[in-house]
C-alpha atoms as a PDB file:
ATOM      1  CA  UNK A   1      -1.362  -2.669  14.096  1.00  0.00           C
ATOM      2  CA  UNK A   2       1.129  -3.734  11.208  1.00  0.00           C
ATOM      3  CA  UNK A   3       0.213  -7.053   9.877  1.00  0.00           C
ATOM      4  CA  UNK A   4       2.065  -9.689  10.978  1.00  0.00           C
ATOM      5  CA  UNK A   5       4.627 -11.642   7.733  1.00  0.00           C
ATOM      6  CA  UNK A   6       2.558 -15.050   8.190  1.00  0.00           C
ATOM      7  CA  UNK A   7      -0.655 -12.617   7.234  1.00  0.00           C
ATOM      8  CA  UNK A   8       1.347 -10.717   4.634  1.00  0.00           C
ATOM      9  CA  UNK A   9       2.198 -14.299   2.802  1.00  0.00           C
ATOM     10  CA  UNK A  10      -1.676 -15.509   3.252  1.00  0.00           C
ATOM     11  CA  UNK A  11      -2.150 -12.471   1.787  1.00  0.00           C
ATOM     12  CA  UNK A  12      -0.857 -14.106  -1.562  1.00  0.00           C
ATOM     13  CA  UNK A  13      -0.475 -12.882  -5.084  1.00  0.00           C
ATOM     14  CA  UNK A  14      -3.064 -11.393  -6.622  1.00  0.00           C
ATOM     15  CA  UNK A  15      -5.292 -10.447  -3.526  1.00  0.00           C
ATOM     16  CA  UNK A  16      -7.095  -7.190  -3.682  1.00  0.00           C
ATOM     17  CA  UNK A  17      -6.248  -4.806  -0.414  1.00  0.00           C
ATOM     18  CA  UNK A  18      -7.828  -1.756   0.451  1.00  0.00           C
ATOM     19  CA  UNK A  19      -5.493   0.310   2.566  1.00  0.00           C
ATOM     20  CA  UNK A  20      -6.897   3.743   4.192  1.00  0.00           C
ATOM     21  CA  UNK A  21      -4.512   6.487   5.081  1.00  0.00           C
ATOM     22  CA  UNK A  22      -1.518   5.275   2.805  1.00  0.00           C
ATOM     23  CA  UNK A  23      -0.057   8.597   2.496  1.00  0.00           C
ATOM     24  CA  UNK A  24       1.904   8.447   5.697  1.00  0.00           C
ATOM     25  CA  UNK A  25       2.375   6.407   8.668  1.00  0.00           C
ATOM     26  CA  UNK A  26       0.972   2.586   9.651  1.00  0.00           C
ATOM     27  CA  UNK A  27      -1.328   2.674   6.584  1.00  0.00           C
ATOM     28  CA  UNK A  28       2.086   3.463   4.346  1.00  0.00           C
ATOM     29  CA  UNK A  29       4.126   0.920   5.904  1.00  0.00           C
ATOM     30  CA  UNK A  30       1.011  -1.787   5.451  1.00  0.00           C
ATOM     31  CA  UNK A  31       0.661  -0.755   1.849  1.00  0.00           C
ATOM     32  CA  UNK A  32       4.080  -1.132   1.196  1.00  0.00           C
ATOM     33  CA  UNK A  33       4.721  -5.156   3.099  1.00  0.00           C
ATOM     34  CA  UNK A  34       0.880  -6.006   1.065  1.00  0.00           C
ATOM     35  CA  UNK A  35       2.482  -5.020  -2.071  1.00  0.00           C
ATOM     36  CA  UNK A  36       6.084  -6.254  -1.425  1.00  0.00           C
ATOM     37  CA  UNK A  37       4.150  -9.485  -1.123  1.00  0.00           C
ATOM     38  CA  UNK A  38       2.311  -9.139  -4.726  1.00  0.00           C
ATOM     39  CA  UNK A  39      -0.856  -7.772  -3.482  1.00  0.00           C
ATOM     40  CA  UNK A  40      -3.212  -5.109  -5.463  1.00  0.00           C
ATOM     41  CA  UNK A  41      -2.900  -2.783  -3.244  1.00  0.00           C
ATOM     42  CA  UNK A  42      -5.625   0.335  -3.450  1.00  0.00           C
ATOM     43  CA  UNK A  43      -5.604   3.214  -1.225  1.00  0.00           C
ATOM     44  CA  UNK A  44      -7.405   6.519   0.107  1.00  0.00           C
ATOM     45  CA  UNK A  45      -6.226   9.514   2.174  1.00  0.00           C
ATOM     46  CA  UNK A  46      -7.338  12.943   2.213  1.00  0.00           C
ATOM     47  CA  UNK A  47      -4.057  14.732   1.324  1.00  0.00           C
ATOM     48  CA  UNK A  48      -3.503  14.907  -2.851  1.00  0.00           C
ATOM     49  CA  UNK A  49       0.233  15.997  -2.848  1.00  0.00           C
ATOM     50  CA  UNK A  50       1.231  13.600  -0.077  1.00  0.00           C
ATOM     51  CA  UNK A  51      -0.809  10.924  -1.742  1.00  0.00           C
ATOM     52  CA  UNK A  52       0.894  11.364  -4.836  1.00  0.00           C
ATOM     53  CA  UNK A  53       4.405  11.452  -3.515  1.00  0.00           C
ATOM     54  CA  UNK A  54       3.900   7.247  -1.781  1.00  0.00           C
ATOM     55  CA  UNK A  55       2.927   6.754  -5.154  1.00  0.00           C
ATOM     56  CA  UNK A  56       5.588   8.095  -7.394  1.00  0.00           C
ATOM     57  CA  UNK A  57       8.017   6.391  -4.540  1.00  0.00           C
ATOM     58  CA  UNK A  58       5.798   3.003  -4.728  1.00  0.00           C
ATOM     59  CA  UNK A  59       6.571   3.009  -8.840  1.00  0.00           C
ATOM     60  CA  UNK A  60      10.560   4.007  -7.954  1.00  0.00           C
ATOM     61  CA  UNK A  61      10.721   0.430  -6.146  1.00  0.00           C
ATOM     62  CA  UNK A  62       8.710  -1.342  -8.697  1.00  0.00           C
ATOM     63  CA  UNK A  63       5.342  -1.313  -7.075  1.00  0.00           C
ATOM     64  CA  UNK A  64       2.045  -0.528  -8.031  1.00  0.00           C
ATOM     65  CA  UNK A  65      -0.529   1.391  -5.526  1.00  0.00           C
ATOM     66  CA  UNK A  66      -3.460   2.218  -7.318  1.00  0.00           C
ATOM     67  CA  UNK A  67      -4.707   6.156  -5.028  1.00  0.00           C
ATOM     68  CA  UNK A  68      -7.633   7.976  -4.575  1.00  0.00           C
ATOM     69  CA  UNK A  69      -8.551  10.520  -2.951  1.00  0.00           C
END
């Protein structure tokens, strides 16, 4: 389940996320709205190359997702 925009905003500036399975689906879209809303957003997934595609097209936008895998 997505997080709802009142939780994004509670979320706040500043607040450290961890996010599994960013590179693709649900845990991409939740990355993205936590770090829209200024969060420090750090992920995992299993896949390298897909991993480090959301990134490069996180840093295109103007936000930061800190990956590992």
């Amino acid at each position: 389940m997505l997080p709802t925009q009142s939780t994004i905003r509670s979320t706040g500036r500043g607040t450290r996320v961890l996010v599994t399975g960013a590179s693709s689906g649900i845990g991409k879209a939740t990355a993205w709205k936590l770090a829209e809303a200024g969060a420090h957003v750090v992920t995992i997934a299993r896949d390298k190359e897909q991993l480090d595609e959301v990134v490069a097209e996180f840093a295109a936008a103007g936000l930061k997702l800190h990956a590992y895998v």
